[in-house]
Protein backbone atom coordinates (compact mmCIF):
# COMPACT_ATOMS: atom_id res chain seq x y z
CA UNK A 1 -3.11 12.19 -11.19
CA UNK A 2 -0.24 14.34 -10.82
CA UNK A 3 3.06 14.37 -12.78
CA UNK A 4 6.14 13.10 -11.00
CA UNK A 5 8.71 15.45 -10.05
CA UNK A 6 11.93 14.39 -11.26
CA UNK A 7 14.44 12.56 -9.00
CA UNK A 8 13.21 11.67 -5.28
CA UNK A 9 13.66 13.89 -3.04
CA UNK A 10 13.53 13.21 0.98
CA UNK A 11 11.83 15.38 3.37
CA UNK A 12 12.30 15.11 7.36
CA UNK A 13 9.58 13.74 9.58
CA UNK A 14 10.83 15.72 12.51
CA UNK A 15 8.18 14.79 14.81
CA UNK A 16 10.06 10.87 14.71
CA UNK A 17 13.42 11.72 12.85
CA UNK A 18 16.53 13.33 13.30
CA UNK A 19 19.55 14.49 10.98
CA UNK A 20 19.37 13.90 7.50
CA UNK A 21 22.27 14.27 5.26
CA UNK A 22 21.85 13.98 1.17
CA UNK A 23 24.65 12.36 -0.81
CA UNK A 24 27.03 11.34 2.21
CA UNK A 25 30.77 10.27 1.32
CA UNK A 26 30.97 6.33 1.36
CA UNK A 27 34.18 4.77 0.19
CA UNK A 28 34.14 1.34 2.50
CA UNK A 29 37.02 -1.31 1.95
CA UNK A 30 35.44 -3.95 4.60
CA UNK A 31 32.42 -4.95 5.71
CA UNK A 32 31.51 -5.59 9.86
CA UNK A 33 29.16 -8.50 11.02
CA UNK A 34 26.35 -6.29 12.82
CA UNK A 35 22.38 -6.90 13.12
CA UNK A 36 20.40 -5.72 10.16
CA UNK A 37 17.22 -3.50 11.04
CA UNK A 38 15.11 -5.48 12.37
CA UNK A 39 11.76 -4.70 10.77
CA UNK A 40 10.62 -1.88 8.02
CA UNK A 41 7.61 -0.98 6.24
CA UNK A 42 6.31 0.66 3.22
CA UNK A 43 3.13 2.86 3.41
CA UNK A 44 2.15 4.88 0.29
CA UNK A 45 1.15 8.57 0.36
CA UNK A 46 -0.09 8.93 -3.15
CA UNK A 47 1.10 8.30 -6.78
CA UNK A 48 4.37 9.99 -6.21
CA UNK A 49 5.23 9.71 -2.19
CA UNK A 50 5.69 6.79 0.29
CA UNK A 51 6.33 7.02 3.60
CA UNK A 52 8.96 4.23 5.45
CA UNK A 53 9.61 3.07 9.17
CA UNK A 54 12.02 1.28 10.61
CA UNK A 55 13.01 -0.26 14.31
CA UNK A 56 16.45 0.58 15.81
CA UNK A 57 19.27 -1.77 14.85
CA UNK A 58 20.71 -3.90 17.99
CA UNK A 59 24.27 -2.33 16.46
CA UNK A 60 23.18 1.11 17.80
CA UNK A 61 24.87 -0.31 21.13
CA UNK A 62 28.13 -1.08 19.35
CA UNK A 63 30.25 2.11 20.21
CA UNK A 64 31.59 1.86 16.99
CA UNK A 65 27.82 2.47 15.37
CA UNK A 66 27.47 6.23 13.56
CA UNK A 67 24.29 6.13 11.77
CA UNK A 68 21.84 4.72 9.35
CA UNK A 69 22.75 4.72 5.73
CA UNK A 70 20.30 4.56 2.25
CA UNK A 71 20.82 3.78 -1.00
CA UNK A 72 17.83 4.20 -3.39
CA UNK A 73 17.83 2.49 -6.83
CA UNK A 74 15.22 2.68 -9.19
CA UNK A 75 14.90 -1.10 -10.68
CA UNK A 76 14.77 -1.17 -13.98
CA UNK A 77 17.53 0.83 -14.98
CA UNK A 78 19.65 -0.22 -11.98
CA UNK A 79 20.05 3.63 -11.32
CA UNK A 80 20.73 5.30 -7.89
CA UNK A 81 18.19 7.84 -7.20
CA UNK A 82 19.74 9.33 -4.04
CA UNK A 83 22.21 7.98 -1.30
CA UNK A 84 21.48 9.73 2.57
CA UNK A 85 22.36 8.71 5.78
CA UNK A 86 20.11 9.46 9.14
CA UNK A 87 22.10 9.80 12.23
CA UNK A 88 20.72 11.21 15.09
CA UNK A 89 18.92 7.81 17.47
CA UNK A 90 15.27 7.70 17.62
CA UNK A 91 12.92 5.12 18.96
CA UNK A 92 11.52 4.20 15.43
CA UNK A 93 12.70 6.03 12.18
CA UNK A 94 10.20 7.75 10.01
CA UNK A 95 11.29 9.08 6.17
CA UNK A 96 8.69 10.27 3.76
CA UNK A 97 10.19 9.81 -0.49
CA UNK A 98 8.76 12.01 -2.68
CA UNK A 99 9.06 12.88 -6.47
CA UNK A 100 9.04 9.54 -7.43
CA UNK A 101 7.34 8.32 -10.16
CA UNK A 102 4.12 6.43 -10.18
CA UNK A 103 4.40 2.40 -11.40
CA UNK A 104 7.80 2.52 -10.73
CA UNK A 105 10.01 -0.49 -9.09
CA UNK A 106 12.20 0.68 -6.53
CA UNK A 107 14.91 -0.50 -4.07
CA UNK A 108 15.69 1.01 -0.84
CA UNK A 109 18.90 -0.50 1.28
CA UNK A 110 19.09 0.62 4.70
CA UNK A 111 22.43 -0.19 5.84
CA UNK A 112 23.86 0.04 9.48
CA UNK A 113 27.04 2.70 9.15
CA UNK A 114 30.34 2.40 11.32
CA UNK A 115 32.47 4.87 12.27
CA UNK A 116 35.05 4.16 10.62
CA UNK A 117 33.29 3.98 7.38
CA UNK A 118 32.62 0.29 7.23
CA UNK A 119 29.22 -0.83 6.29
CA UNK A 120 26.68 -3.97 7.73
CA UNK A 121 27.22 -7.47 6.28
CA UNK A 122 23.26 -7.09 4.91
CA UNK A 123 21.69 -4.03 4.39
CA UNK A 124 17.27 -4.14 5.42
CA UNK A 125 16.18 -3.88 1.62
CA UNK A 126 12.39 -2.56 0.76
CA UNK A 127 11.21 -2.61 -2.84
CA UNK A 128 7.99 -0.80 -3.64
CA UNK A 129 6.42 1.26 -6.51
CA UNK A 130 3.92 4.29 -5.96
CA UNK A 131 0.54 3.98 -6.55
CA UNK A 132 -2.71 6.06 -7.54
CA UNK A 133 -4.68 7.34 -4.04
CA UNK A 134 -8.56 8.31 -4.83
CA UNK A 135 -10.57 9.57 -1.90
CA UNK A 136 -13.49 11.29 -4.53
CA UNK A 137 -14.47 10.72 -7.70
CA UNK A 138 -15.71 14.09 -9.83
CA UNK A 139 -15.64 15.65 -6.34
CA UNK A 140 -18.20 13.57 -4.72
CA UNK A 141 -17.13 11.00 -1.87
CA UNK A 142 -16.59 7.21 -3.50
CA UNK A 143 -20.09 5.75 -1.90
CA UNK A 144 -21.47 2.22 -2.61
CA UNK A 145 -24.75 1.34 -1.94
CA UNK A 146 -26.90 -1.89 -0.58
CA UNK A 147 -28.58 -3.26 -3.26
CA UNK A 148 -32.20 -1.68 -2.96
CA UNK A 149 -31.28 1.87 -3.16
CA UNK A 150 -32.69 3.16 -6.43
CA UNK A 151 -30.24 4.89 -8.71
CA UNK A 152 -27.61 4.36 -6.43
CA UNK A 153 -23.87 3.12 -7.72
CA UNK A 154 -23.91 -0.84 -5.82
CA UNK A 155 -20.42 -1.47 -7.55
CA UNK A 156 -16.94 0.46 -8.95
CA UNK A 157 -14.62 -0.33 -11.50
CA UNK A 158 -11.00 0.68 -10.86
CA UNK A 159 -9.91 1.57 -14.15
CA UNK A 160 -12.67 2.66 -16.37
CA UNK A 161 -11.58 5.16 -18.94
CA UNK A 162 -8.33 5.44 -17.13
CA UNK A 163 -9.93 6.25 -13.56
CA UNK A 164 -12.15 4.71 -11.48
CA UNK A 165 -15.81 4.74 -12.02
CA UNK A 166 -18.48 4.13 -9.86
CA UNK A 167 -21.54 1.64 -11.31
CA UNK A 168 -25.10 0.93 -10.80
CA UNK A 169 -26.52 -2.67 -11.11
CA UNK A 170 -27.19 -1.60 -14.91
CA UNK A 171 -23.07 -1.80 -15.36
CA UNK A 172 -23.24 -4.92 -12.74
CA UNK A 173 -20.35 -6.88 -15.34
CA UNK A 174 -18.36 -4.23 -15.19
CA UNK A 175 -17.80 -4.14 -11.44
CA UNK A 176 -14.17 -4.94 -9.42
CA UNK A 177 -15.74 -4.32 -6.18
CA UNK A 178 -19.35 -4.43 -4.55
CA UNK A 179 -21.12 -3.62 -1.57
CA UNK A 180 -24.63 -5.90 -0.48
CA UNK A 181 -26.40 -6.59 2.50
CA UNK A 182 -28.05 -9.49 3.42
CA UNK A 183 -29.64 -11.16 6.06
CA UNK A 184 -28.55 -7.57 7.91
CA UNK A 185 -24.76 -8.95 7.43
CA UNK A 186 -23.38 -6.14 5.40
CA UNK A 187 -20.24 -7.12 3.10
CA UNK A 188 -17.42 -5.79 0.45
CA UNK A 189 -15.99 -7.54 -2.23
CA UNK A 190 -15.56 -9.68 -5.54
CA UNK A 191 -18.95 -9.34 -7.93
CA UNK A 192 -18.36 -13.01 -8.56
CA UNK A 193 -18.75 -14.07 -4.53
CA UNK A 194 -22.07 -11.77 -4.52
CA UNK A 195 -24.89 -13.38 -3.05
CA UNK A 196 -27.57 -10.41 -3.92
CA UNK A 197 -26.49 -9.38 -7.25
CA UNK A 198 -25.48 -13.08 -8.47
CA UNK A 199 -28.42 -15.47 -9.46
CA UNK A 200 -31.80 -16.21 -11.28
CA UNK A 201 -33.50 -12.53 -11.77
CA UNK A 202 -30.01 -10.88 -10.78
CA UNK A 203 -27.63 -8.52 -12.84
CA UNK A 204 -25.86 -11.47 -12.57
CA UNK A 205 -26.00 -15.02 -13.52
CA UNK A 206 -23.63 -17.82 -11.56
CA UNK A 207 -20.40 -18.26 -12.71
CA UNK A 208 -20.44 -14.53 -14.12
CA UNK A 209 -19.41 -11.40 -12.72
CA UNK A 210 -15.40 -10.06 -12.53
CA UNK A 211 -13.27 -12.72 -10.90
CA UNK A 212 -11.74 -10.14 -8.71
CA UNK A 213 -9.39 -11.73 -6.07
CA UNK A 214 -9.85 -10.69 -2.29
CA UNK A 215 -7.53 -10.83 0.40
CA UNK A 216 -8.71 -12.14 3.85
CA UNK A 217 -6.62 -9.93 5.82
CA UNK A 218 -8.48 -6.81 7.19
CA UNK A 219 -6.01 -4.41 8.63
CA UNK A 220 -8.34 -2.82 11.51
CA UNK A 221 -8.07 0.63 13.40
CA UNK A 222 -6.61 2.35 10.70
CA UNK A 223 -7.81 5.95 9.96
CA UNK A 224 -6.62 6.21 6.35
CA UNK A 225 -4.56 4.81 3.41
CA UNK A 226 -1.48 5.78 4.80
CA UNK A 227 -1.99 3.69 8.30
CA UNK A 228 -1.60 0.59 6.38
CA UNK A 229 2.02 -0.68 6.40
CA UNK A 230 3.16 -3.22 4.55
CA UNK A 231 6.65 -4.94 5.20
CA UNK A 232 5.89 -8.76 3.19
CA UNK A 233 4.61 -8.69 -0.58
CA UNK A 234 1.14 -8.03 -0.98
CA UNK A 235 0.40 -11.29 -2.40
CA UNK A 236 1.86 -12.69 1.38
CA UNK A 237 0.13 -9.52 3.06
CA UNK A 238 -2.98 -9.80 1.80
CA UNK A 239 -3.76 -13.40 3.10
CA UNK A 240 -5.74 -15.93 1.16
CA UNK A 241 -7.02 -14.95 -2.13
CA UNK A 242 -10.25 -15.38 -3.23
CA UNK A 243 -13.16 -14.43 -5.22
CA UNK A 244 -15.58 -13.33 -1.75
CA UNK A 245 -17.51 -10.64 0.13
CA UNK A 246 -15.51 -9.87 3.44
CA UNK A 247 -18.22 -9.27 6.30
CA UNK A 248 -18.48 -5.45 7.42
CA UNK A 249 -18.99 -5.18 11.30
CA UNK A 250 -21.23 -2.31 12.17
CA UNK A 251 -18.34 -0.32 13.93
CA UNK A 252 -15.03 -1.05 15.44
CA UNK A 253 -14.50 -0.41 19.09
CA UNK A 254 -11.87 2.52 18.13
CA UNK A 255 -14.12 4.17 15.81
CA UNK A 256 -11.70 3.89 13.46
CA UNK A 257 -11.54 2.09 9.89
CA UNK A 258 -10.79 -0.94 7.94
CA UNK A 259 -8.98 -1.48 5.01
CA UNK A 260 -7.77 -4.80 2.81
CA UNK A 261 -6.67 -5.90 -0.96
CA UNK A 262 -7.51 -6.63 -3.83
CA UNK A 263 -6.30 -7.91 -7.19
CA UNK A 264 -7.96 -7.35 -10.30
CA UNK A 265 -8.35 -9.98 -13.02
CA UNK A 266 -5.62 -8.00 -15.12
CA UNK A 267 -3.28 -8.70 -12.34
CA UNK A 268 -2.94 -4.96 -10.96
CA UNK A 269 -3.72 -4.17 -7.33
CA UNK A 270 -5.68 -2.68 -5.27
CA UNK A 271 -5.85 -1.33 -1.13
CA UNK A 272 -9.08 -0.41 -0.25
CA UNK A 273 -10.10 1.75 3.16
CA UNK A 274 -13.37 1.75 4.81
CA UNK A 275 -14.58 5.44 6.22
CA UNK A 276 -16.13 5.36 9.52
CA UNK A 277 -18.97 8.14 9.57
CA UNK A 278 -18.77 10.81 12.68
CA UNK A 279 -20.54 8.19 14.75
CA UNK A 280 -17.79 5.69 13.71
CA UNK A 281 -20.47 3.35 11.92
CA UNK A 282 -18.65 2.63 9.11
CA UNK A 283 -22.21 1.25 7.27
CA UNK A 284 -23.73 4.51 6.81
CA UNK A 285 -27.32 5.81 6.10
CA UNK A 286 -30.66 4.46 6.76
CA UNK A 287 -32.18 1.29 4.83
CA UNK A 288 -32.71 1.36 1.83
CA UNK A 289 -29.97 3.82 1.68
CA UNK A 290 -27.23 2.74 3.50
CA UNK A 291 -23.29 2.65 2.31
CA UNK A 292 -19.92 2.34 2.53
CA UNK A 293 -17.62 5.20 1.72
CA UNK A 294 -14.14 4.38 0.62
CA UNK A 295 -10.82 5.23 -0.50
CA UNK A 296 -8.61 3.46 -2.95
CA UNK A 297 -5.03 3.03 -3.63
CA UNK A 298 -4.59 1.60 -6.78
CA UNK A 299 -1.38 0.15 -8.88
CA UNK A 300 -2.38 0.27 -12.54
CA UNK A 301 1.16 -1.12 -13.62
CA UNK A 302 0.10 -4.87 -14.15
CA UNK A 303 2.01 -7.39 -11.64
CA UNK A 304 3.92 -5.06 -9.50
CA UNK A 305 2.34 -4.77 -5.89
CA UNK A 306 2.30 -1.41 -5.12
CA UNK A 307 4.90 -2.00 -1.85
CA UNK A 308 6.68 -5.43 -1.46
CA UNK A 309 10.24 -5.99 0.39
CA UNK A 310 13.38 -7.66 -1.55
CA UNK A 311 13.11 -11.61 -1.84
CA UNK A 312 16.00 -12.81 -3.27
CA UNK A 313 14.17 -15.87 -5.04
CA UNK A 314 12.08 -12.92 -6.71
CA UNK A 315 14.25 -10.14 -7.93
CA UNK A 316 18.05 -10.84 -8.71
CA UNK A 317 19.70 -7.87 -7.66
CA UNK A 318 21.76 -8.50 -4.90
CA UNK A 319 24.64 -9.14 -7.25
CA UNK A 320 24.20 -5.87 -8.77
CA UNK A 321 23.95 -3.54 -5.94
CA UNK A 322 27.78 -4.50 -4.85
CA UNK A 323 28.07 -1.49 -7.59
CA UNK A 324 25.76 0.80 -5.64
CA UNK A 325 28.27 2.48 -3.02
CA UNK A 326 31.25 3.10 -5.82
């Protein structure tokens, strides 16, 4: 894991983004009645970057509109990290954060801007915290295996020793995640929704096995952890949670991968991503060989999401952030 970096910095995604200017000059004395941004999302880069989008305002046909403006507040301490604005028009904005610090709660405001200074009735407010990415483990590729491979790790635990750690059937109670097949039907999931590692003769006896909670949404045609944007919390995002095995299809038409959630019995979180092989299977190898490869984003701070927008029934800070532009 590496060591964040002080305070965030902001680096230009020039390919989708224009001007970006650090620490404008806001001293507003009104407010104007203008549409918010319509939509933003979060997607995380690694323990100490996220990347975020958002759509044009409507108030970018107001003549009076001058550009986007964000405040960045880090939770706990109420703190503002770093104010910019973004003015030059684009169809959908692009801004990658880095330095920030991994576990960490924070609050980005983007705010519509007027020319003469004046600021949006609402600002489009994002909260999220960084989280851990893994795509190896020692240096090898994070591989799960059906059930009759020999040897083979069938499960992982997320947080084993401080890092993930991948299991065979031996370490079966141990296991967050696991990979079967049967009946051909390959599937990913909770240990305790396992139907070939669960029962009579079975690392596993019924009603054992991590409770691990699995979301129902799969987020198709995504090619890595950083194609899956989240704008709702991830306890919204996710879908319905329960303890199953999601079915694996053989290959998407794209080619492309999968990816879900997770929460651990702890409470911390999980994404997971699905690797399509060159062939774009994304169940690889020949029987009784065959896996999945994966990588993981994982929150380790208990109860915080790792990228959830601002609810006002959830976090009381609106209040607060009146203080932000002084």
């Amino acid at each position: 894991m590496s060591r964040a970096v002080g305070l965030v910095s902001m680096v230009l995604a020039t390919v989708l983004m224009g001007c970006v200017e650090e620490n404008p000059a806001l001293s507003p004395t009104t407010t104007v009645s203008a549409s918010p941004v319509p939509e933003a999302a979060v997607a995380l880069v690694n323990e100490t970057t996220v990347k975020v989008r958002w759509k044009p305002s409507p108030s970018e046909q107001l003549p009076a509109f001058k550009e986007y403006y964000l405040v960045l507040v880090e939770m706990a301490t109420q703190r503002v990290v770093r104010r910019l604005s973004v003015a030059e028009r684009r169809p959908e904005y692009l801004i990658e954060l880095s330095g920030l610090k991994q576990g960490t709660l924070y609050g980005l405001d983007i705010w519509v801007r007027f020319k003469d200074n004046t600021l949006s009735t609402a600002p489009r407010t994002l909260l999220f915290a960084p989280a851990v990415t893994y795509t190896e483990i020692a240096g090898q590729p994070i591989r799960l295996y059906e059930q009759d491979a020999q040897g083979q790790p069938n499960g992982l635990n997320f947080s084993l020793g401080g890092m993930p750690a991948l299991l065979t059937q031996a370490f079966a109670a141990q296991w967050d995640l696991c990979f079967e097949i049967v009946d051909g039907q390959a599937s990913i999931g909770s240990p305790r929704g396992s139907r070939a590692y669960v029962g009579d003769g079975k690392p596993l006896r019924p009603g054992t096995g991590r409770r691990t909670l699995v979301g129902s949404t799969v987020i198709r045609d995504v090619s890595s952890l950083e194609d899956v944007w989240v704008s709702a919390p991830l306890d919204s995002s996710a879908g319905k949670l329960d303890t199953v095995m999601l079915p694996i299809p053989e290959r998407l038409p794209s080619g492309k991968g999968l990816a879900f959630f997770l929460m651990r019995v702890d409470t911390t979180w999980a994404k997971v991503f699905i690797k399509p092989g060159p062939d774009g299977r994304l169940v690889q190898g020949e029987a009784p060989q065959r896996y999945v490869e994966l990588h993981l984003s994982y929150q380790p701070a208990k109860a915080i999401p790792s990228a959830l927008p601002y609810r006002s029934d959830r976090t009381p800070v609106r209040r607060e952030r009146q203080s932000w532009m002084d």
